[in-house]
C-alpha atoms as a PDB file:
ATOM      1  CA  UNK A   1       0.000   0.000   0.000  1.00  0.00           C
ATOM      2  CA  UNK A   2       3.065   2.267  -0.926  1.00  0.00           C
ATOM      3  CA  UNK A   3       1.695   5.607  -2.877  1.00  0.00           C
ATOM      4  CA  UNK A   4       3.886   8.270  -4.215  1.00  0.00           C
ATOM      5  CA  UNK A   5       1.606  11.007  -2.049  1.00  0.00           C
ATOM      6  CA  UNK A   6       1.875  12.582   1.180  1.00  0.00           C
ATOM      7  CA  UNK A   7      -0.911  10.816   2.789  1.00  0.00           C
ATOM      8  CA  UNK A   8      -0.667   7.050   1.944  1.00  0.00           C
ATOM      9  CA  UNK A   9      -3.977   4.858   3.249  1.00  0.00           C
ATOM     10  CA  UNK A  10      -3.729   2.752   6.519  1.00  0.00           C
ATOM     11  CA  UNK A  11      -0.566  -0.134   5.675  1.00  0.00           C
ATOM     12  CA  UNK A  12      -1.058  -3.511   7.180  1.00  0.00           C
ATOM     13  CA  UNK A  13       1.229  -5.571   5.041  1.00  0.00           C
ATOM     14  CA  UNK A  14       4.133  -5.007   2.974  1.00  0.00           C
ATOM     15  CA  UNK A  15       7.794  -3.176   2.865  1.00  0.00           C
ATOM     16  CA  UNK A  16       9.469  -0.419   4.792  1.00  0.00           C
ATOM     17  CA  UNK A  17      10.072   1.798   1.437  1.00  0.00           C
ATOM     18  CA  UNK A  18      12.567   4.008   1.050  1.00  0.00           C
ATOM     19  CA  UNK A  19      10.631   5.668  -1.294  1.00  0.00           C
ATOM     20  CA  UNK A  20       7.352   5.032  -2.329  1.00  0.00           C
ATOM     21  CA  UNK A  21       7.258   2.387  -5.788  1.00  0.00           C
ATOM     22  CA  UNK A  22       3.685   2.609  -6.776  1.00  0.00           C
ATOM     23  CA  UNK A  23       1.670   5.113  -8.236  1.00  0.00           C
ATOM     24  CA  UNK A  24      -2.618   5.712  -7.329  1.00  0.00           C
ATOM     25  CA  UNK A  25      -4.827   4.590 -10.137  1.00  0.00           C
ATOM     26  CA  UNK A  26      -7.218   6.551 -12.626  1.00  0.00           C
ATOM     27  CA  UNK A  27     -10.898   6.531 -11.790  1.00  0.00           C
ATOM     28  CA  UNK A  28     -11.501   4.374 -14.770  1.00  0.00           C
ATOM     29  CA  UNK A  29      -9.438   1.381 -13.034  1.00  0.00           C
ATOM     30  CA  UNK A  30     -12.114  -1.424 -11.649  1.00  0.00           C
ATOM     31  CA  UNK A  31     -10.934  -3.511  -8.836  1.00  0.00           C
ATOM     32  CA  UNK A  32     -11.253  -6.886  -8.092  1.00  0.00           C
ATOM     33  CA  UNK A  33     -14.653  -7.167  -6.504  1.00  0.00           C
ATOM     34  CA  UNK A  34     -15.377  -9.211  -2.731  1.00  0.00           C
ATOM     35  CA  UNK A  35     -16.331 -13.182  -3.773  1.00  0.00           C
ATOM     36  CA  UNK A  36     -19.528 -12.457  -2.231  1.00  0.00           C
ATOM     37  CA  UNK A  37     -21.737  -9.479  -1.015  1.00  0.00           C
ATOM     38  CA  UNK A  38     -21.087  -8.043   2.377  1.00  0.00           C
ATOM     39  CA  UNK A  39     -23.426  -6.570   4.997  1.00  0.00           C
ATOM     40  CA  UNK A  40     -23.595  -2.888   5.848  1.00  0.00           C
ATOM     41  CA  UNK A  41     -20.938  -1.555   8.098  1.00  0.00           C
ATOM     42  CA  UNK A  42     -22.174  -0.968  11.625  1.00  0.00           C
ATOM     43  CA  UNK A  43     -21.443   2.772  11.959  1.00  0.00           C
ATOM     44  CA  UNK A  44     -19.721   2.063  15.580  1.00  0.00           C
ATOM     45  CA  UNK A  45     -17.256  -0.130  13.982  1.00  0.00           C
ATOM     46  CA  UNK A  46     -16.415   2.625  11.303  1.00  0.00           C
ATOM     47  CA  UNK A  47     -16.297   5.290  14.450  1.00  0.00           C
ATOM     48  CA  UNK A  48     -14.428   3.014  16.179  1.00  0.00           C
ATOM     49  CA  UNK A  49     -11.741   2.660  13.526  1.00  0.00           C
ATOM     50  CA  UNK A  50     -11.378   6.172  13.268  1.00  0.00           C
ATOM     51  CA  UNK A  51     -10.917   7.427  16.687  1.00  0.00           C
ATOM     52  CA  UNK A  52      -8.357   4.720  16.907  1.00  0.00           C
ATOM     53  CA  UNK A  53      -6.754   5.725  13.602  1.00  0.00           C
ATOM     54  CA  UNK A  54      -6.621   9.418  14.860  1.00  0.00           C
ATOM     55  CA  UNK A  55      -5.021   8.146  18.304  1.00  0.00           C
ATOM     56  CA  UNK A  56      -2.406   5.995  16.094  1.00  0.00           C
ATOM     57  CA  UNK A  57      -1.841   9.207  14.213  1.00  0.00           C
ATOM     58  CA  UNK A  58      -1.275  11.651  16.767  1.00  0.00           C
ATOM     59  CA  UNK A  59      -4.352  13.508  15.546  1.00  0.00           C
ATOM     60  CA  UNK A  60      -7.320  15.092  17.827  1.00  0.00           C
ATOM     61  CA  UNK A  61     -10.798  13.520  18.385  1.00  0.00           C
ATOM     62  CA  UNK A  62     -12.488  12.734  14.807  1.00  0.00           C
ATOM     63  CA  UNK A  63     -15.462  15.867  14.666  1.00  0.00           C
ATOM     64  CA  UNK A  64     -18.830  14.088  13.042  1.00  0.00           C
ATOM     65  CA  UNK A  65     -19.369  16.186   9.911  1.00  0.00           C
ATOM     66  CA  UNK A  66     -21.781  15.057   6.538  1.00  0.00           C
ATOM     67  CA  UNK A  67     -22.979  11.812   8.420  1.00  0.00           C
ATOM     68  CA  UNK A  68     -19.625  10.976   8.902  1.00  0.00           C
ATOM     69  CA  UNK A  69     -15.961  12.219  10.094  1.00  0.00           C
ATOM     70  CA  UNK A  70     -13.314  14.942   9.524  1.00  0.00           C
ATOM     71  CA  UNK A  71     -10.173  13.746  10.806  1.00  0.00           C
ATOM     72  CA  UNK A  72      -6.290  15.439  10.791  1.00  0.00           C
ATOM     73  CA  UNK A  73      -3.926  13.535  11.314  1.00  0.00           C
ATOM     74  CA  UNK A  74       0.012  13.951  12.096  1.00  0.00           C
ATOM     75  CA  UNK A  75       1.738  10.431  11.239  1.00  0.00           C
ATOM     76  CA  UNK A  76       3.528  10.084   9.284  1.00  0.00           C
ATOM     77  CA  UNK A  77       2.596  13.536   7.750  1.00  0.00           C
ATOM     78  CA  UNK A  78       0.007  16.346   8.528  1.00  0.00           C
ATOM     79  CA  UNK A  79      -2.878  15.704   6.039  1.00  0.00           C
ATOM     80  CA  UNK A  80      -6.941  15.796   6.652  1.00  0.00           C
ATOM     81  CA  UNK A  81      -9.766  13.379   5.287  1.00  0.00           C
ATOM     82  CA  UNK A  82     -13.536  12.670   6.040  1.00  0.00           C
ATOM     83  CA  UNK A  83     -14.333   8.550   6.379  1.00  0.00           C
ATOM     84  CA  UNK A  84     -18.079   7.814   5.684  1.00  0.00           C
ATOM     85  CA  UNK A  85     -19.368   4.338   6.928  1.00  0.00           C
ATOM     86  CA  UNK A  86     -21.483   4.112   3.558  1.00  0.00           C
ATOM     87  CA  UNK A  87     -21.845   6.049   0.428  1.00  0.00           C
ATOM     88  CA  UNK A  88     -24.544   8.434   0.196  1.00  0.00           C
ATOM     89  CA  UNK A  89     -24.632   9.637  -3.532  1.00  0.00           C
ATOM     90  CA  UNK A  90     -26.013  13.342  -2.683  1.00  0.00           C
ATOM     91  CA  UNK A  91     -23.650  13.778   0.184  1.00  0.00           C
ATOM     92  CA  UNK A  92     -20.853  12.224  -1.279  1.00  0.00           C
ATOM     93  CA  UNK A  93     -21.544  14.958  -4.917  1.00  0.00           C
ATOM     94  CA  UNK A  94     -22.098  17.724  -3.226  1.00  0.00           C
ATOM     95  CA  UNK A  95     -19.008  17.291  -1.133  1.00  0.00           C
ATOM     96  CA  UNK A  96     -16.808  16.602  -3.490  1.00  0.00           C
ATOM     97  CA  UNK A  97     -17.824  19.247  -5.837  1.00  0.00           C
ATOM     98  CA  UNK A  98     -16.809  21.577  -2.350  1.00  0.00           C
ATOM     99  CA  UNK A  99     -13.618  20.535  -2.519  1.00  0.00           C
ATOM    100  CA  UNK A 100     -10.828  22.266  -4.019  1.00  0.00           C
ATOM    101  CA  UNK A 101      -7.448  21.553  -1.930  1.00  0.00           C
ATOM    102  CA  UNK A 102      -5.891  18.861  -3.313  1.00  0.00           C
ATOM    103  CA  UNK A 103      -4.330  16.290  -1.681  1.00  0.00           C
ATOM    104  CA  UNK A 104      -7.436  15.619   0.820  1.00  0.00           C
ATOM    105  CA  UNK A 105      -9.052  12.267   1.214  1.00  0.00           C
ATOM    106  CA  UNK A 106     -12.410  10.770   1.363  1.00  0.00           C
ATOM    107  CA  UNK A 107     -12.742   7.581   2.739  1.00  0.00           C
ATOM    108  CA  UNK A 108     -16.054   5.601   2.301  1.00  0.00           C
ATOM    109  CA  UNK A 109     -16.789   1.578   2.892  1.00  0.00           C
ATOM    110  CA  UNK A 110     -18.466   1.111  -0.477  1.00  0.00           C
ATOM    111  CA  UNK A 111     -16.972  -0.462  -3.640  1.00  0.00           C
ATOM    112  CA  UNK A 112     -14.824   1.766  -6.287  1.00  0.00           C
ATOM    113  CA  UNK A 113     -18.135   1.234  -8.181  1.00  0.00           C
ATOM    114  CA  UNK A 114     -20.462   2.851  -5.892  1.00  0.00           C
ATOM    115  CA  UNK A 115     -18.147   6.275  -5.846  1.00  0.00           C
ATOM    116  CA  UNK A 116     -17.157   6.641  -9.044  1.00  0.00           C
ATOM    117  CA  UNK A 117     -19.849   8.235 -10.171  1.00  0.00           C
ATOM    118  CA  UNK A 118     -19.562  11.431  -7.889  1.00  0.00           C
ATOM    119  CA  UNK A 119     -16.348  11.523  -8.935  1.00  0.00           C
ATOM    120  CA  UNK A 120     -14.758  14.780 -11.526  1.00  0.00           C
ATOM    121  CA  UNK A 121     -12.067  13.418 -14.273  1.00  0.00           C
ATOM    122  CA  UNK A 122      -9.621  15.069 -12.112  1.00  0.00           C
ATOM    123  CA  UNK A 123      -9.828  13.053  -9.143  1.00  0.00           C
ATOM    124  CA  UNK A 124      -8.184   9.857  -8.366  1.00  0.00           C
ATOM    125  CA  UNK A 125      -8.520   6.491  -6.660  1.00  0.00           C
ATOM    126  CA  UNK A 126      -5.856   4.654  -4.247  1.00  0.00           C
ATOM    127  CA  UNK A 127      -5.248   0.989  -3.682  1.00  0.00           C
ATOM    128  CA  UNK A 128      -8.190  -0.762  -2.681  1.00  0.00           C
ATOM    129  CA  UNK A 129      -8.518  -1.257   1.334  1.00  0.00           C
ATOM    130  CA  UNK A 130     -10.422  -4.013   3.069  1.00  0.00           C
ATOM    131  CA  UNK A 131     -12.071  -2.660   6.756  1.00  0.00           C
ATOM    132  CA  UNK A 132     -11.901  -5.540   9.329  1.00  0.00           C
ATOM    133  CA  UNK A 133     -12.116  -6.965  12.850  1.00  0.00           C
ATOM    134  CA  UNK A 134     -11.299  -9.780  14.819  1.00  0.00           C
ATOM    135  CA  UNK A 135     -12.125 -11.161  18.371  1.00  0.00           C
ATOM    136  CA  UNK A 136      -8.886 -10.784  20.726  1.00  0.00           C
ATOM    137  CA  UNK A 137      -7.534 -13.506  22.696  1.00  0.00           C
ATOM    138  CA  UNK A 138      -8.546 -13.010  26.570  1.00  0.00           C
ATOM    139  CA  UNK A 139      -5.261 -14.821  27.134  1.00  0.00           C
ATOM    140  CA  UNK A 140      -2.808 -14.406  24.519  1.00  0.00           C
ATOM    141  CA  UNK A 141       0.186 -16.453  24.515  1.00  0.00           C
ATOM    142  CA  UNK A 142       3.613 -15.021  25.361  1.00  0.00           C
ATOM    143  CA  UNK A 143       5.331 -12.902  22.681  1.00  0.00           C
ATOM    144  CA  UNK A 144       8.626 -14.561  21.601  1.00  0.00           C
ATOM    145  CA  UNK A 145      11.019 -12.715  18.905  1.00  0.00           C
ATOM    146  CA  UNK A 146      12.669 -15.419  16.733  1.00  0.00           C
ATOM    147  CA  UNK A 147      16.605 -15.717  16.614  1.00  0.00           C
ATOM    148  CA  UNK A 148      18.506 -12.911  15.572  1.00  0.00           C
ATOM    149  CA  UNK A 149      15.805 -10.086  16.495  1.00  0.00           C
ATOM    150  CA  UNK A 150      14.544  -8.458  19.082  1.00  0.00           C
ATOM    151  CA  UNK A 151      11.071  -6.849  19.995  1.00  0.00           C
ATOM    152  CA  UNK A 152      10.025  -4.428  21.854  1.00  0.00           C
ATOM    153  CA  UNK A 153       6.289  -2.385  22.429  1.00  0.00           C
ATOM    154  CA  UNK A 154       5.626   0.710  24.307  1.00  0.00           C
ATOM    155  CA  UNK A 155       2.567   2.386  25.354  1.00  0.00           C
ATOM    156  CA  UNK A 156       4.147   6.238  23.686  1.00  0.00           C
ATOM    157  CA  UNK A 157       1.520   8.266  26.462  1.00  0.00           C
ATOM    158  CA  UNK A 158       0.071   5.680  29.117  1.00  0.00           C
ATOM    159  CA  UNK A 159      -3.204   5.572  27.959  1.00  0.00           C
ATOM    160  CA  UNK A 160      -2.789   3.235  24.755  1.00  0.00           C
ATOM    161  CA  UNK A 161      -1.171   4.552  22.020  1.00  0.00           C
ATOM    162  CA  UNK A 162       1.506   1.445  21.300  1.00  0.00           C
ATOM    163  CA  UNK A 163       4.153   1.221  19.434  1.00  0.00           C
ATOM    164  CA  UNK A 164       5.726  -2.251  18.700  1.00  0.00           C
ATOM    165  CA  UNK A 165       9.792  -1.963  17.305  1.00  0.00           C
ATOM    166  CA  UNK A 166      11.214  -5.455  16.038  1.00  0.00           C
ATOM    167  CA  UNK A 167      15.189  -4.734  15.812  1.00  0.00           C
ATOM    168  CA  UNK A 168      17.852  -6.809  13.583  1.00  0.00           C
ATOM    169  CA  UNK A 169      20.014  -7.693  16.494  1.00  0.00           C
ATOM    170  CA  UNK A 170      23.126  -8.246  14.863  1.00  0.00           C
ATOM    171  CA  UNK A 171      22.655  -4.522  12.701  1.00  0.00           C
ATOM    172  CA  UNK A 172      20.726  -2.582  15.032  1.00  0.00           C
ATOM    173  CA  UNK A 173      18.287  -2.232  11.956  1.00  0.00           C
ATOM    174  CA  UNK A 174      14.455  -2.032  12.119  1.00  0.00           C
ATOM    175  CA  UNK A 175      13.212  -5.084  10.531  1.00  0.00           C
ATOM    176  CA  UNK A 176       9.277  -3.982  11.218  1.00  0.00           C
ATOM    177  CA  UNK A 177       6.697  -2.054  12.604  1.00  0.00           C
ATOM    178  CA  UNK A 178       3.441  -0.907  13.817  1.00  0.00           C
ATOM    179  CA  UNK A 179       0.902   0.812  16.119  1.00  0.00           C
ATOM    180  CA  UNK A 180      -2.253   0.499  17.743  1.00  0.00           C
ATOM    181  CA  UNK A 181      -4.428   2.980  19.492  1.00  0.00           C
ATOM    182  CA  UNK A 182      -7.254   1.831  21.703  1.00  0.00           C
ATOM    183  CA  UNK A 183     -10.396   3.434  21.572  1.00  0.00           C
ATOM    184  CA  UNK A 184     -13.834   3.152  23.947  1.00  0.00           C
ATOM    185  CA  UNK A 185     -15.728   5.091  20.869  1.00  0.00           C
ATOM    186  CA  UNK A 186     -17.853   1.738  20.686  1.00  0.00           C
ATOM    187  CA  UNK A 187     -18.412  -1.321  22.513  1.00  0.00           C
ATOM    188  CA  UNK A 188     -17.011  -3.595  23.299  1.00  0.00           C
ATOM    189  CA  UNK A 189     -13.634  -1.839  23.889  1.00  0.00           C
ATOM    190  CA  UNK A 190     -11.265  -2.135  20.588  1.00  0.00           C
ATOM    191  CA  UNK A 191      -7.815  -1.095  19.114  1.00  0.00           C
ATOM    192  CA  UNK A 192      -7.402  -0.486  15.908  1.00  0.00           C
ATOM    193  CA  UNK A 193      -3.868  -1.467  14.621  1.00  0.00           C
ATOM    194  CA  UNK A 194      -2.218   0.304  11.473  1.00  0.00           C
ATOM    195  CA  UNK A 195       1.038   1.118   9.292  1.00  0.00           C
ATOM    196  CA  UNK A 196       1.780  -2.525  10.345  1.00  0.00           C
ATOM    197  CA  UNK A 197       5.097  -2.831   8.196  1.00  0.00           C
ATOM    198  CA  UNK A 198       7.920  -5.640   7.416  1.00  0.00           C
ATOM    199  CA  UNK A 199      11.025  -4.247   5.609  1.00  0.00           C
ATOM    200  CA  UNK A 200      11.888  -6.309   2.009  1.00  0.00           C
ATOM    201  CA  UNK A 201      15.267  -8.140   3.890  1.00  0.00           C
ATOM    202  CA  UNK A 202      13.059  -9.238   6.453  1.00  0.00           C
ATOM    203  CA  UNK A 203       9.985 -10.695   4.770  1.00  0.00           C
ATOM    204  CA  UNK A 204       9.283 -14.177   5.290  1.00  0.00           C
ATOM    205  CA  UNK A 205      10.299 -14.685   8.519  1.00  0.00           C
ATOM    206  CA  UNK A 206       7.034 -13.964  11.004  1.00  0.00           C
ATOM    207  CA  UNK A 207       7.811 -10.648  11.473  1.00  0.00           C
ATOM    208  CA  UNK A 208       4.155  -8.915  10.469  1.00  0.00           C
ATOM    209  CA  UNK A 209       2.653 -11.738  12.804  1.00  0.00           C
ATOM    210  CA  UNK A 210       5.005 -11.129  15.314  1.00  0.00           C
ATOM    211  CA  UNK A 211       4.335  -7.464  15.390  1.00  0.00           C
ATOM    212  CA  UNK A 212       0.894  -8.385  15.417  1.00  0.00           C
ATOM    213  CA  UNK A 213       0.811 -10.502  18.826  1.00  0.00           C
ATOM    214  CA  UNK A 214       3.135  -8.281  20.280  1.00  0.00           C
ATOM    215  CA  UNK A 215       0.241  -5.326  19.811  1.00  0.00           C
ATOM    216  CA  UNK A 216      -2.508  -7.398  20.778  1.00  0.00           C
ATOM    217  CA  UNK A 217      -1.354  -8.718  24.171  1.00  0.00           C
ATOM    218  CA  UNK A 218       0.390  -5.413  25.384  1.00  0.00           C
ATOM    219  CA  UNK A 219      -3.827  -4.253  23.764  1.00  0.00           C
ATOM    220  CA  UNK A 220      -5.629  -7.198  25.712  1.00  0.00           C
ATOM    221  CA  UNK A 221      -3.690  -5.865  29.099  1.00  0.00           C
ATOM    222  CA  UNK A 222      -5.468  -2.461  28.871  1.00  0.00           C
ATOM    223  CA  UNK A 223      -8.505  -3.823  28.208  1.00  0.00           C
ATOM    224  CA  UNK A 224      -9.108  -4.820  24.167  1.00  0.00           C
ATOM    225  CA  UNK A 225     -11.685  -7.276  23.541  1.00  0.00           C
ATOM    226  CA  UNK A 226     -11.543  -6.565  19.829  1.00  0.00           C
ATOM    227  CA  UNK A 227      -9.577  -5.854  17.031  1.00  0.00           C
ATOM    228  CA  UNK A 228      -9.754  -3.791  14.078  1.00  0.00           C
ATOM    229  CA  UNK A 229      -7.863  -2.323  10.945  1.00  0.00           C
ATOM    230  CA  UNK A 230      -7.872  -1.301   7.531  1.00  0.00           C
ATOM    231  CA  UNK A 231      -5.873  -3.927   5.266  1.00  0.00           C
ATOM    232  CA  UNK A 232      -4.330  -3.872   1.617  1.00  0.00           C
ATOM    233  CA  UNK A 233      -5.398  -6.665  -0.818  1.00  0.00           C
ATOM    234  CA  UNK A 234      -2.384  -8.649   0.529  1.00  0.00           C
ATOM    235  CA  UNK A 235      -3.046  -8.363   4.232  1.00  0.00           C
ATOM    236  CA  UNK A 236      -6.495  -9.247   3.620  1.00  0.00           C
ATOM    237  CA  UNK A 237      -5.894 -12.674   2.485  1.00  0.00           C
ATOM    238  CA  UNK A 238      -3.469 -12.880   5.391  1.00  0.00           C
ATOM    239  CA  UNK A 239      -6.280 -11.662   8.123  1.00  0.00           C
ATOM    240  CA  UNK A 240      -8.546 -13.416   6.870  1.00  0.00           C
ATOM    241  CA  UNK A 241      -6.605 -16.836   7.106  1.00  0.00           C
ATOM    242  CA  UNK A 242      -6.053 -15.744  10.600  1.00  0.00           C
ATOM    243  CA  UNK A 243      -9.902 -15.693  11.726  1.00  0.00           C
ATOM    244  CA  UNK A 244     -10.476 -11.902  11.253  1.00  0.00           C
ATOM    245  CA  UNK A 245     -13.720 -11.133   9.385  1.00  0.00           C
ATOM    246  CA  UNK A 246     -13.980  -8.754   6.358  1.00  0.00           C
ATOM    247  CA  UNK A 247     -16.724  -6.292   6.868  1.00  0.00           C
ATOM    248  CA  UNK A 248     -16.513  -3.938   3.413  1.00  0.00           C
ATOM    249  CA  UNK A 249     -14.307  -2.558   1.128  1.00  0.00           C
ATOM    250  CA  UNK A 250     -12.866   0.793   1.821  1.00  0.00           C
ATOM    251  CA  UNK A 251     -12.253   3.261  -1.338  1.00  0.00           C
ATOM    252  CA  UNK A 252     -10.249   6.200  -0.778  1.00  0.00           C
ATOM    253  CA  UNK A 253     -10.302   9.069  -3.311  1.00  0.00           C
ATOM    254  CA  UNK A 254      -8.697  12.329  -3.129  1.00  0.00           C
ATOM    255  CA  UNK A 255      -8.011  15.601  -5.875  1.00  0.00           C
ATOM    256  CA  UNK A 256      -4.504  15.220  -6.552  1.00  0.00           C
ATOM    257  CA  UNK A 257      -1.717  17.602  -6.095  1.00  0.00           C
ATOM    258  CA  UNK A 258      -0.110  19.173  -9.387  1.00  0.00           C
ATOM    259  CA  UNK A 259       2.775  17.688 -10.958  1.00  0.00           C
ATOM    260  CA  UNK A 260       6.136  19.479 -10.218  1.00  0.00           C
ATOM    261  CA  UNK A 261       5.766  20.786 -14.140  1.00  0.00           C
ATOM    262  CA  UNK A 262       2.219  22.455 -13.289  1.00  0.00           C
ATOM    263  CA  UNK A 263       4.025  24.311 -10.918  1.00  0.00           C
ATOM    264  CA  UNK A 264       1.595  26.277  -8.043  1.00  0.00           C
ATOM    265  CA  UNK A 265       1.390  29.842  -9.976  1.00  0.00           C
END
């Protein structure tokens, strides 16, 4: 989920990029629909997502706007976007046709299909994104770094903002990443983990799972009884194998910047 922008969607599988090696799609791209239709989202699991995504990202409370959310966030960059739980066609039009600073994002847990059509020719479409939760362990087992690493989580302000660190022991070198913010926005009480990263050397190896269990017990201490994130087409097939339930696809469209040759007059 690497994208040349400032502003990349919630990563929760794949690379620690140097630089960024993919580039968004057109609006005319059709992805890969779900096997199968999926239920509507429960709007607490959407507001629950994003109140942990804005603790993850160092942002303030999400503010309820349009039926849904305006968020800022800080991590990795300072950059805005509004999340809707579904797509309402009026809302979504009149919106869009509102903004005119590009680089913003709107989220919404509806198919490419369902937003296209509010969409100018300008605007653009990111990698597709998979919302999901899971049921956390009341007991998970003991977190164990294989050989040659070593792993560490911290809670980064004492109230559950966690960041998990897995170190190349013989270089010093982070090997992966990721953080989780918990969240009492809905019930029962959840953490939402994102930018959950293994660097290309270090693939292969457990690393992204490791990451993973180390999150969710240091989580299940403070209180998590469930889990939930955003995933790329890749870590969907991998949560999925793991128990975690797919709930919608998430679309996230934005008005791109101009190209360094447009200049900014």
């Amino acid at each position: 989920m690497n994208l040349p922008i400032d502003n990349p969607p919630i990563e929760t599988a794949g690379s620690l990029p140097s630089s960024p090696s993919s580039s968004p799609s057109s609006p005319s791209s059709s992805p890969s629909p779900p096997s199968s239709p999926l239920p509507a989202v429960h709007p607490d699991l959407v507001r629950a997502w994003v109140h942990g995504l804005a603790r993850c990202r160092g942002a303030a409370a999400p503010v309820a706007v349009h039926g849904g959310f305006y968020v800022e966030v800080r991590v990795p960059v300072r950059s805005h976007r509004y999340v809707f739980a579904a797509p309402d066609p009026d809302v979504l039009r009149d919106l869009i046709a509102s903004i005119t600073t590009p680089g913003l994002w709107v989220n919404v847990c509806a198919p490419r299909a369902d937003i296209a059509p509010a969409l100018p020719p300008a605007w653009e479409f990111a990698e597709p994104q998979f919302l999901m939760s899971a049921a956390l362990p009341p007991a998970p087992a003991p977190v164990a770094a294989p050989a040659g690493y070593t792993v560490e989580t911290v809670d980064e302000d004492g109230t559950g903002v966690l960041q998990c660190r897995v170190l190349d022991t013989a270089t010093g070198d982070l090997a992966a990443r990721g953080r989780a913010g918990l969240t009492g926005a809905a019930t029962p009480p959840s953490v939402v983990f994102d930018m959950i990263n293994t660097s290309t050397e270090h693939r292969r190896r457990g690393l992204g799972t490791l990451v993973m269990n180390a999150l969710t017990a240091h989580a299940v201490r403070l209180g998590a009884a469930r889990g939930i994130l955003v995933a790329s087409p890749a870590g969907r097939a991998l949560y999925r194998s793991l128990g975690w339930r797919l709930h919608a696809p998430v679309t996230a469209v934005r008005l791109p910047p101009p190209t360094e040759d447009e200049g900014t007059g």
